[in-house]
N, C-alpha and C. Protein backbone atom coordinates (compact mmCIF):
# COMPACT_ATOMS: atom_id res chain seq x y z
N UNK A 1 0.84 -1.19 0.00
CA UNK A 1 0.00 0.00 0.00
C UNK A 1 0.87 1.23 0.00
N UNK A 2 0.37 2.19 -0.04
CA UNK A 2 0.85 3.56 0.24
C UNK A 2 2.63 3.93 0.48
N UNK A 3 2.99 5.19 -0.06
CA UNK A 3 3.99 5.63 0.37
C UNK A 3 3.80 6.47 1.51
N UNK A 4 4.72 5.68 2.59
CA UNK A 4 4.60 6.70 3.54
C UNK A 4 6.19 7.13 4.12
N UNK A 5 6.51 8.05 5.31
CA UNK A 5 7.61 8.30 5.44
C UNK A 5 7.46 6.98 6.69
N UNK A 6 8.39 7.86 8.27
CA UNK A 6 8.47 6.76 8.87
C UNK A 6 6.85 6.64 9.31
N UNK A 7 6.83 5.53 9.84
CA UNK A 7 5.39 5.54 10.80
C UNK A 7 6.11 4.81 12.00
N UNK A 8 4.88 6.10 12.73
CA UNK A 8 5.06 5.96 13.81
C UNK A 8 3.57 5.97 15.00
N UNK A 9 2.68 5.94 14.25
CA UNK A 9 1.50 5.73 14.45
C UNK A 9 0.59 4.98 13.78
N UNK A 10 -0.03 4.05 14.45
CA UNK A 10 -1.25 2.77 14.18
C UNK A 10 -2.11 2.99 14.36
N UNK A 11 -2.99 3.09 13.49
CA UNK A 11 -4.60 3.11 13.21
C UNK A 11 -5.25 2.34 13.12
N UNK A 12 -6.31 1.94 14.68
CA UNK A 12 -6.59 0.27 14.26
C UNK A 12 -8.27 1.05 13.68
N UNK A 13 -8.84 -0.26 13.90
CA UNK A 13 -10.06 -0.24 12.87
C UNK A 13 -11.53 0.94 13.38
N UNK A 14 -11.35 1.09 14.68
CA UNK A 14 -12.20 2.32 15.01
C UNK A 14 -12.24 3.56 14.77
N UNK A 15 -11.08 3.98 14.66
CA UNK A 15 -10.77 5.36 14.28
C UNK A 15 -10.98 5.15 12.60
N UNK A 16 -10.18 4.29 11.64
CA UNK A 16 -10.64 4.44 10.56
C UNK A 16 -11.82 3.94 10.22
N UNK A 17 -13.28 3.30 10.79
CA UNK A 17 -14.32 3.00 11.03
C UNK A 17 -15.17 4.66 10.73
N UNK A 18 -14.46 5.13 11.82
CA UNK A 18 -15.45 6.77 12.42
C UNK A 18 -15.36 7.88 10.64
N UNK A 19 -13.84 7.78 10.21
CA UNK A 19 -13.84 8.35 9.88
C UNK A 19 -14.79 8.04 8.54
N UNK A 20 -14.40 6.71 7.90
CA UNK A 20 -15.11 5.95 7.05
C UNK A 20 -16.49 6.11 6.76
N UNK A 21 -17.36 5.82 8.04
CA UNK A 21 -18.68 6.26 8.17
C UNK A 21 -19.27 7.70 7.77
N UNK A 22 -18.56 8.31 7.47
CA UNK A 22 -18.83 9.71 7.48
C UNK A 22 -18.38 10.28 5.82
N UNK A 23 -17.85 9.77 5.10
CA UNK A 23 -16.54 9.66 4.40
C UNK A 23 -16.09 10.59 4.05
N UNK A 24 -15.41 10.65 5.30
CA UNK A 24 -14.17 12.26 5.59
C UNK A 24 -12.79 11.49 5.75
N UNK A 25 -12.37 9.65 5.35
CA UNK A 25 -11.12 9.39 5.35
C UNK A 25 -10.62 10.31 4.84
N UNK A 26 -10.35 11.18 3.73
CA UNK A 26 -9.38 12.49 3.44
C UNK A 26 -8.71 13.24 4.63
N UNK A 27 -9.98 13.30 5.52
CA UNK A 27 -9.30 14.09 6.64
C UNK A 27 -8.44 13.67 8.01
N UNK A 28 -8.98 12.41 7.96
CA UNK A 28 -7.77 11.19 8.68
C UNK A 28 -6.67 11.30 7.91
N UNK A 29 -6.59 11.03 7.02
CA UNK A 29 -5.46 11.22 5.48
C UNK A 29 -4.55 11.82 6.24
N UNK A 30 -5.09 13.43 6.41
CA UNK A 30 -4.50 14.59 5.97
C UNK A 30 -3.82 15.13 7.52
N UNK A 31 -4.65 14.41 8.96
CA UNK A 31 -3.99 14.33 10.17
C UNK A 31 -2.48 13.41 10.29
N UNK A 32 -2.82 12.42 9.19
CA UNK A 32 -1.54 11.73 10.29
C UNK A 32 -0.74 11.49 8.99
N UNK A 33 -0.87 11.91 7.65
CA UNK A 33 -0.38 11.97 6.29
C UNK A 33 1.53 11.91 6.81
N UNK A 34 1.75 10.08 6.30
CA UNK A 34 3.06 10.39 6.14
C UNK A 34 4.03 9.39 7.28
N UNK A 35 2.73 9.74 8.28
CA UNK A 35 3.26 8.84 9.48
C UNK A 35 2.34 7.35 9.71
N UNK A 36 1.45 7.26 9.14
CA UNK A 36 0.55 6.56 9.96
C UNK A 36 0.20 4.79 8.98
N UNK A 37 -0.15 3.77 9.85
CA UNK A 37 0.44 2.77 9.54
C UNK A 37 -0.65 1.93 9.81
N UNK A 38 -0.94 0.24 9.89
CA UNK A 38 -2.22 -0.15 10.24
C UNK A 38 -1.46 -1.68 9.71
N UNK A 39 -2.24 -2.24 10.56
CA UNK A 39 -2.16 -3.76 10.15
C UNK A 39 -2.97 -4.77 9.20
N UNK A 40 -2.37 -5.67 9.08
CA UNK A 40 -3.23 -6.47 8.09
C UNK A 40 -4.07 -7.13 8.82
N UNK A 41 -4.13 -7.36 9.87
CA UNK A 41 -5.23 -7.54 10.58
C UNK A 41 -6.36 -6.71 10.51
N UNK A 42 -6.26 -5.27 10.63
CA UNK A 42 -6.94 -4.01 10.66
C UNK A 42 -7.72 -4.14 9.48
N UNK A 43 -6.61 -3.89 8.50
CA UNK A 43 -7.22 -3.94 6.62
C UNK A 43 -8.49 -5.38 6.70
N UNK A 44 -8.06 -5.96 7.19
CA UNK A 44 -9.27 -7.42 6.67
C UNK A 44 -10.45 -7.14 7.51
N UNK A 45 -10.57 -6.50 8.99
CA UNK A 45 -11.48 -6.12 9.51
C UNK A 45 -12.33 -5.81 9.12
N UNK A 46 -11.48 -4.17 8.12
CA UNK A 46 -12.30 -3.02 7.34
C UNK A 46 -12.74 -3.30 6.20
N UNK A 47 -12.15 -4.66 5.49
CA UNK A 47 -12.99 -4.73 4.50
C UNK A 47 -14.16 -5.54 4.67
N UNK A 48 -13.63 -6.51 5.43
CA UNK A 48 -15.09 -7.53 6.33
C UNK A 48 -16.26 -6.42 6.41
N UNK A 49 -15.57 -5.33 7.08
CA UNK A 49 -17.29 -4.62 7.24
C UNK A 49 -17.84 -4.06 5.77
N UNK A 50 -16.67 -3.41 5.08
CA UNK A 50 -17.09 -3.18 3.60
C UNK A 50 -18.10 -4.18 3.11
N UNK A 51 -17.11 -5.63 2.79
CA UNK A 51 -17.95 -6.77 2.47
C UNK A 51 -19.47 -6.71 2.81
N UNK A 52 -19.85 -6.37 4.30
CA UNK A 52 -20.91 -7.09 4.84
C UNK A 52 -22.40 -5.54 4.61
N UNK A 53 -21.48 -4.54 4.71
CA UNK A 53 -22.67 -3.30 4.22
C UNK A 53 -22.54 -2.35 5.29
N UNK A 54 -21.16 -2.42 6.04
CA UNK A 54 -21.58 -1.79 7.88
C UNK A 54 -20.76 -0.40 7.24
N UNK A 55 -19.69 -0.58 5.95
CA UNK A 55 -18.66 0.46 6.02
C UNK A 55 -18.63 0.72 4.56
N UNK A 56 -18.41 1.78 4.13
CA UNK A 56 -18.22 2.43 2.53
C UNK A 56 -17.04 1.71 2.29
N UNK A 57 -16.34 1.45 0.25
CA UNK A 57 -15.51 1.46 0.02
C UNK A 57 -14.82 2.45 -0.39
N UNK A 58 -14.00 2.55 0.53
CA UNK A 58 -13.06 3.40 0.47
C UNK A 58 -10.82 2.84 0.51
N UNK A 59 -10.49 3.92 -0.01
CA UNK A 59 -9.52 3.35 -0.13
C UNK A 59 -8.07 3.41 1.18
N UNK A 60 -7.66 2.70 1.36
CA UNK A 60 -6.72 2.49 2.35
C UNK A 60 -5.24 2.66 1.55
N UNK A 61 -5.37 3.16 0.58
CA UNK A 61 -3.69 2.71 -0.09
C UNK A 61 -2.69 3.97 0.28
N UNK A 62 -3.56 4.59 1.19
CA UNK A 62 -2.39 6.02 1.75
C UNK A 62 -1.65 5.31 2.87
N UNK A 63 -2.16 3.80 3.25
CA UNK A 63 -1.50 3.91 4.98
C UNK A 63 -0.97 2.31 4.43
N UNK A 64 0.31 2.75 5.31
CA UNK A 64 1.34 1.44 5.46
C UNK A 64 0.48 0.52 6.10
N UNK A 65 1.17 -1.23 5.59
CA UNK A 65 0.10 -1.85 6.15
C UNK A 65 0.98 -2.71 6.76
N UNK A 66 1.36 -2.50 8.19
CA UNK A 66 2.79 -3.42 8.68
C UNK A 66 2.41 -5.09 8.88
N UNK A 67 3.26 -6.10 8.47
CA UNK A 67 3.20 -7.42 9.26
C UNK A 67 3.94 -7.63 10.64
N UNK A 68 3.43 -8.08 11.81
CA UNK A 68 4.18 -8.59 12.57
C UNK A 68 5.25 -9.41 12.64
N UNK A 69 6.76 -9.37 12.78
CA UNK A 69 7.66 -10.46 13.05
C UNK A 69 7.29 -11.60 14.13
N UNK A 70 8.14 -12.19 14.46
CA UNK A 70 8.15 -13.36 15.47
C UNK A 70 7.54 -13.01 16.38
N UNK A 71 8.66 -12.03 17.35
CA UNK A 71 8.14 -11.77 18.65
C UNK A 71 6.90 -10.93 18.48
N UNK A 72 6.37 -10.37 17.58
CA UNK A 72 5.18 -9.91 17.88
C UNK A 72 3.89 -10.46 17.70
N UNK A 73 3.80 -11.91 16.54
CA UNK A 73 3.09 -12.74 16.44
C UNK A 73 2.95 -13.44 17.96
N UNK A 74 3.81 -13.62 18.66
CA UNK A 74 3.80 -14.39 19.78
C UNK A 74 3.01 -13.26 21.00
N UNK A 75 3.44 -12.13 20.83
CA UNK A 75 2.81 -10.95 21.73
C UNK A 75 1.00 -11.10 21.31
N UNK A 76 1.10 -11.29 20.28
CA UNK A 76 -0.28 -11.20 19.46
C UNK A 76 -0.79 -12.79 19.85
N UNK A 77 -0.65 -13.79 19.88
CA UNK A 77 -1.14 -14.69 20.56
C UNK A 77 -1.78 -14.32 22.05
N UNK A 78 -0.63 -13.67 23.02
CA UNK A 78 -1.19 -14.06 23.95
C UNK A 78 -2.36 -12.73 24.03
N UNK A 79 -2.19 -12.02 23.16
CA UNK A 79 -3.65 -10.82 23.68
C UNK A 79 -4.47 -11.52 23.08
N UNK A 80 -4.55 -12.46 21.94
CA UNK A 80 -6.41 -12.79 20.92
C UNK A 80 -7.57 -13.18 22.14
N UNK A 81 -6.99 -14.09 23.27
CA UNK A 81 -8.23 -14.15 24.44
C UNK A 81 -8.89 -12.51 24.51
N UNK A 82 -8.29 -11.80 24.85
CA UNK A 82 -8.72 -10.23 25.45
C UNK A 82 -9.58 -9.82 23.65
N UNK A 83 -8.93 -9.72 22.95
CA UNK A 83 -8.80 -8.44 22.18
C UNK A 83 -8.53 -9.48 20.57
N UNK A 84 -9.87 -8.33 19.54
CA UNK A 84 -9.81 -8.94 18.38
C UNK A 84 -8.41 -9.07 17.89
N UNK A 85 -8.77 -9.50 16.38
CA UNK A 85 -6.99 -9.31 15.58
C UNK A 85 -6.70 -8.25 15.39
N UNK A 86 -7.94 -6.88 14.96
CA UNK A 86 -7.04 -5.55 14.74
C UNK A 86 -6.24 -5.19 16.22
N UNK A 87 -7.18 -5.15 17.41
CA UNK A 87 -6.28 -4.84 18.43
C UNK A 87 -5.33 -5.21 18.49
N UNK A 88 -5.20 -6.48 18.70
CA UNK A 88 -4.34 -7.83 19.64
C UNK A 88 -2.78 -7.39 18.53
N UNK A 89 -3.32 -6.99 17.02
CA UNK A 89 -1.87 -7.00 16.05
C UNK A 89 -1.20 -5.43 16.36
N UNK A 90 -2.21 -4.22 16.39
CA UNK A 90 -1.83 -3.17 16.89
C UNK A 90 -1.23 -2.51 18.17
N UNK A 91 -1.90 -3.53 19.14
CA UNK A 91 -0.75 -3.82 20.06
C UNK A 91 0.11 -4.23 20.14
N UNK A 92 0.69 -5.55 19.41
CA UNK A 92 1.72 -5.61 19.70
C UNK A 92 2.80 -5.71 19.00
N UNK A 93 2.16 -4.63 18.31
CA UNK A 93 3.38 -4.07 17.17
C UNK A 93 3.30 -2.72 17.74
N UNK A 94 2.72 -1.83 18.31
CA UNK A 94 2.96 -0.79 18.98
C UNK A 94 4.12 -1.16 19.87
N UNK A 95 3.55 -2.22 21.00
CA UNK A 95 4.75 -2.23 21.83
C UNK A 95 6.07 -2.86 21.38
N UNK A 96 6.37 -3.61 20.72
CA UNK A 96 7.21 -3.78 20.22
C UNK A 96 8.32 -2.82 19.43
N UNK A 97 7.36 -1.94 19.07
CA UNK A 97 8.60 -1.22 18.11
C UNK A 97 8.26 0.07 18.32
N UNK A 98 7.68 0.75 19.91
CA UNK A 98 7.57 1.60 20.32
C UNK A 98 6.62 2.94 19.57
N UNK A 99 5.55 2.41 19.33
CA UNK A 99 4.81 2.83 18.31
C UNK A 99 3.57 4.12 19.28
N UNK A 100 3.40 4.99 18.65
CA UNK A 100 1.63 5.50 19.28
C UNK A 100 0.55 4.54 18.56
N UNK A 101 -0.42 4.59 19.42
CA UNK A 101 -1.80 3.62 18.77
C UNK A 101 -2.86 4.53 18.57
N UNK A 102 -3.61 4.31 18.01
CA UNK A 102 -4.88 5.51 17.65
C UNK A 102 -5.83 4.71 17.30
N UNK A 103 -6.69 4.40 18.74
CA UNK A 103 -8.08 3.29 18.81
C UNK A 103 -9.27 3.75 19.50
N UNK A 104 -10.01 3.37 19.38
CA UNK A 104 -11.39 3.92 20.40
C UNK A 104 -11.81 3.06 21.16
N UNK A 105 -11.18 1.89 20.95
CA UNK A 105 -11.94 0.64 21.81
C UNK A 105 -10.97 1.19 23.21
N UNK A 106 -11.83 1.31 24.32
CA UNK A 106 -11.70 1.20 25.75
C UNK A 106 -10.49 0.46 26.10
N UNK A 107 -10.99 -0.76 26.26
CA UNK A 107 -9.94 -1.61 26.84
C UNK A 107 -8.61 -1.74 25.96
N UNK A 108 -9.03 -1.54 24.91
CA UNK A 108 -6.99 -1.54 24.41
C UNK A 108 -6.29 -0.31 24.66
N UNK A 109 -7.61 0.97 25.09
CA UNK A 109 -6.51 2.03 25.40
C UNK A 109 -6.29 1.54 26.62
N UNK A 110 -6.99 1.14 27.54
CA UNK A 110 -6.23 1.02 29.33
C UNK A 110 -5.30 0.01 29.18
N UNK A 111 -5.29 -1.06 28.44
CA UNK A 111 -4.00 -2.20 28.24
C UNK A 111 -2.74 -1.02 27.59
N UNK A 112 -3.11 -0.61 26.77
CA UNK A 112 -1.86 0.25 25.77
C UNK A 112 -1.66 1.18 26.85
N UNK A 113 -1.84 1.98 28.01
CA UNK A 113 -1.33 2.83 28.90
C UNK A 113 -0.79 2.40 29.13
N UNK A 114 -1.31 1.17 30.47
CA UNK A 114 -0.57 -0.10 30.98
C UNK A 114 1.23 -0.25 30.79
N UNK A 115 1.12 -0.60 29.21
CA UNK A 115 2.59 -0.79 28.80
C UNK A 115 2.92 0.27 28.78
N UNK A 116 2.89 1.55 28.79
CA UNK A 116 3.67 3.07 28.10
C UNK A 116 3.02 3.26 26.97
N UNK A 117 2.33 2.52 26.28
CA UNK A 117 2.59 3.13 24.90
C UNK A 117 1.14 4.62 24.54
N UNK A 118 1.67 4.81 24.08
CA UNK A 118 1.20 6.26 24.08
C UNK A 118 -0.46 5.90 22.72
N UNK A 119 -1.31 6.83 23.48
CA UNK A 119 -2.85 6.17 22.94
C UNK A 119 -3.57 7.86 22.38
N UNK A 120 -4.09 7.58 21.09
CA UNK A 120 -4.92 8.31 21.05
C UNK A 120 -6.45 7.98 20.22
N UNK A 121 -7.08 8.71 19.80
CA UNK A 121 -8.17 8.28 18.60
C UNK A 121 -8.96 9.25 18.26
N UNK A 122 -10.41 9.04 18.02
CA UNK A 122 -10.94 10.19 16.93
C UNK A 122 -10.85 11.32 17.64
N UNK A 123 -11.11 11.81 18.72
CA UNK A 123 -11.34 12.71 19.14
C UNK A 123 -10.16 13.48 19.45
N UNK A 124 -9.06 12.97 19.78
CA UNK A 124 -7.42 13.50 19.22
C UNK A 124 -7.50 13.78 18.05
N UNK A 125 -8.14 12.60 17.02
CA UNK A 125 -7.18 13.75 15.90
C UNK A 125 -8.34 14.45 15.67
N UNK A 126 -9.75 14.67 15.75
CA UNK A 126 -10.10 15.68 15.50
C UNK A 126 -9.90 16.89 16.27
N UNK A 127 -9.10 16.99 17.35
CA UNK A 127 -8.63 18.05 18.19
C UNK A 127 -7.70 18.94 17.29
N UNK A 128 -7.02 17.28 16.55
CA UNK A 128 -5.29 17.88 16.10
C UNK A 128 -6.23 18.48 14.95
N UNK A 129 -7.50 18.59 14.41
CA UNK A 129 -7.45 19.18 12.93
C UNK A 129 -7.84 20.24 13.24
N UNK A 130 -8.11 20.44 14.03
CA UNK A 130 -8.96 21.58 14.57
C UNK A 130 -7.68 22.75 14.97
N UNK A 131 -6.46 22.27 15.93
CA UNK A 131 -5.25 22.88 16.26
C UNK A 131 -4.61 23.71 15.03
N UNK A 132 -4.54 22.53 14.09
CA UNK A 132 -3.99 22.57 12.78
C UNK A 132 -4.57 23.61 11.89
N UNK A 133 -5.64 24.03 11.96
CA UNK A 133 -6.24 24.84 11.08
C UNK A 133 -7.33 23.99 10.20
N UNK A 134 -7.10 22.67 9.74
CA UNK A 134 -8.21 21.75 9.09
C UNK A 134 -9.48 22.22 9.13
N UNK A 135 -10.03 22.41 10.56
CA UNK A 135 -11.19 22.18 10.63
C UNK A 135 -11.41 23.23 12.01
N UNK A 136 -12.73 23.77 11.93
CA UNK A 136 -13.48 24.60 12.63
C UNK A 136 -13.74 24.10 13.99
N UNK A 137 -13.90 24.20 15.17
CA UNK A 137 -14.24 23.83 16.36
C UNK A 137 -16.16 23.35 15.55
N UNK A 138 -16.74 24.32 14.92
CA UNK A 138 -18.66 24.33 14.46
C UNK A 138 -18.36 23.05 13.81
N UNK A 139 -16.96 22.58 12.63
CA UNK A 139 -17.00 21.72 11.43
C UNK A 139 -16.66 20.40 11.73
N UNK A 140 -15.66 20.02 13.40
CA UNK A 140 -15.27 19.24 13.74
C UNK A 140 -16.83 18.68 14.64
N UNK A 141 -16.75 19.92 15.39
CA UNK A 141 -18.53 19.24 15.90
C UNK A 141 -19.62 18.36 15.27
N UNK A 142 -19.89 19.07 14.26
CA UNK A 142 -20.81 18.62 13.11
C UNK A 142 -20.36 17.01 12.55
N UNK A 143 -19.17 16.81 12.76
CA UNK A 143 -18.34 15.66 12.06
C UNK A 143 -18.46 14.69 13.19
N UNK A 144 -18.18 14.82 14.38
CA UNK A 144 -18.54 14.27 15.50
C UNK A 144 -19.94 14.06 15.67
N UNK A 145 -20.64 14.92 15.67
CA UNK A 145 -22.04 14.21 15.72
C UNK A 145 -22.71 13.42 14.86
N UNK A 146 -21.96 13.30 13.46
CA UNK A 146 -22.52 12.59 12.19
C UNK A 146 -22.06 11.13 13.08
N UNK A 147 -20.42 10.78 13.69
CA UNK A 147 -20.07 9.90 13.91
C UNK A 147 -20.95 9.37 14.76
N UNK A 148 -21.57 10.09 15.71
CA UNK A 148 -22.28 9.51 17.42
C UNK A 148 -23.43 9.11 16.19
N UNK A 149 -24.02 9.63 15.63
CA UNK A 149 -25.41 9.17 14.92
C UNK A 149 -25.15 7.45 14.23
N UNK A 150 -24.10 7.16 13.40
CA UNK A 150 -24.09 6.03 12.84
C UNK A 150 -23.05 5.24 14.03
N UNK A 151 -23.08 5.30 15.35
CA UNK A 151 -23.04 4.30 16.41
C UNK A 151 -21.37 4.76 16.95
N UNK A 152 -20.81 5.65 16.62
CA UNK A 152 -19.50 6.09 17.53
C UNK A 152 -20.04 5.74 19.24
N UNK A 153 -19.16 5.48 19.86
CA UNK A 153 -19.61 5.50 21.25
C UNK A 153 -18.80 6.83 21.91
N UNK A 154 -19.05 8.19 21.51
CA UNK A 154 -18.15 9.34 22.13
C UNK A 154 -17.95 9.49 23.45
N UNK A 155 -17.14 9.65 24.28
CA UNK A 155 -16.93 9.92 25.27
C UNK A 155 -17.19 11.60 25.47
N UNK A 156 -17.31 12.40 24.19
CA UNK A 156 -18.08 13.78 24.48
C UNK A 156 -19.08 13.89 23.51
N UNK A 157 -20.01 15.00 23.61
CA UNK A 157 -20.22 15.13 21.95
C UNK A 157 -20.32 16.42 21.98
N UNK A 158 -19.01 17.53 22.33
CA UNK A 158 -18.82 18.74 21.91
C UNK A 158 -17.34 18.67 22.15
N UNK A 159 -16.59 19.33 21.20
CA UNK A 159 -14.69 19.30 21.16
C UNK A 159 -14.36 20.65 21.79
N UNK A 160 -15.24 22.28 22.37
CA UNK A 160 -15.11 23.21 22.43
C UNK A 160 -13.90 23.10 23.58
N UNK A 161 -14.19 22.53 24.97
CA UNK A 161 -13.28 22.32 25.93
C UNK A 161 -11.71 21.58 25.54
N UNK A 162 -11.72 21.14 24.84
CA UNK A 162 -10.94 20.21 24.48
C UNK A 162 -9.89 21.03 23.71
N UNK A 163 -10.19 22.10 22.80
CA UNK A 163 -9.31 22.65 21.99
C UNK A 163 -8.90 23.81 22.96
């Protein structure tokens, strides 16, 4: 897939889910453009939901799509009890190779603290587009509430405090 520079950030399937649903991937694109990376675990997720009618086709060929080595297949064993394959691979290729993660599922952010590894997701980067100039505090709102409508589970649903 994609040319990217280094990556140093993983995008598992919620965050590109949110954005997907909405189809503002451009603007995920355009937050982490360069750095940002995802597993093949992730990719088969997202197209599973494509496949099934839950998610638009859209294209993924901007984001690196890393495989796990040894030790991280083995890291990735022992999370699949806890945590699907996008998690279980984004973890532990985060921790492994000292990565940020960018997820919405709950429990992989309190596991991914846990280790150090540094966590964010939609509502970060819609902060960061908002910081950035991208997007309006009114335009990021509006984008957020499209997400809460087709089943985001937000932990806010206004970004005003936040920026």
């Amino acid at each position: 897939m994609g040319g990217v520079g280094k990556v140093d950030i993983l995008l598992n399937n919620t965050v590109l889910s949110n954005f997907g649903l909405i189809n503002r991937m451009e603007l995920l694109r355009r937050a982490v453009e360069g750095r940002a990376g995802t597993t093949e675990e992730v990719v088969r997720e997202f197209q599973r939901g494509v496949e099934l009618g839950y998610l638009p086709s859209v294209s993924l060929k901007w984001l690196a799509v890393l495989r796990m080595d040894d030790d991280e297949r083995a890291i990735f064993r022992s999370l699949r009890h806890r945590f699907g394959a996008g998690e279980a691979s984004c973890l532990a290729i985060a921790q492994n190779r000292g990565m940020k993660l960018a997820t919405d599922d709950r429990d992989a952010r309190r596991y991914a603290r846990r280790l150090g590894i540094p966590v964010s997701g939609t509502i970060g980067i819609l902060v960061d587009l908002i910081r950035r100039g991208f997007l309006t505090v009114d335009e990021a709102n509006t984008l957020l509430g499209e997400m809460i409508e087709r089943g985001y589970h937000s932990p806010v649903d206004d970004l005003s405090a936040l920026v």
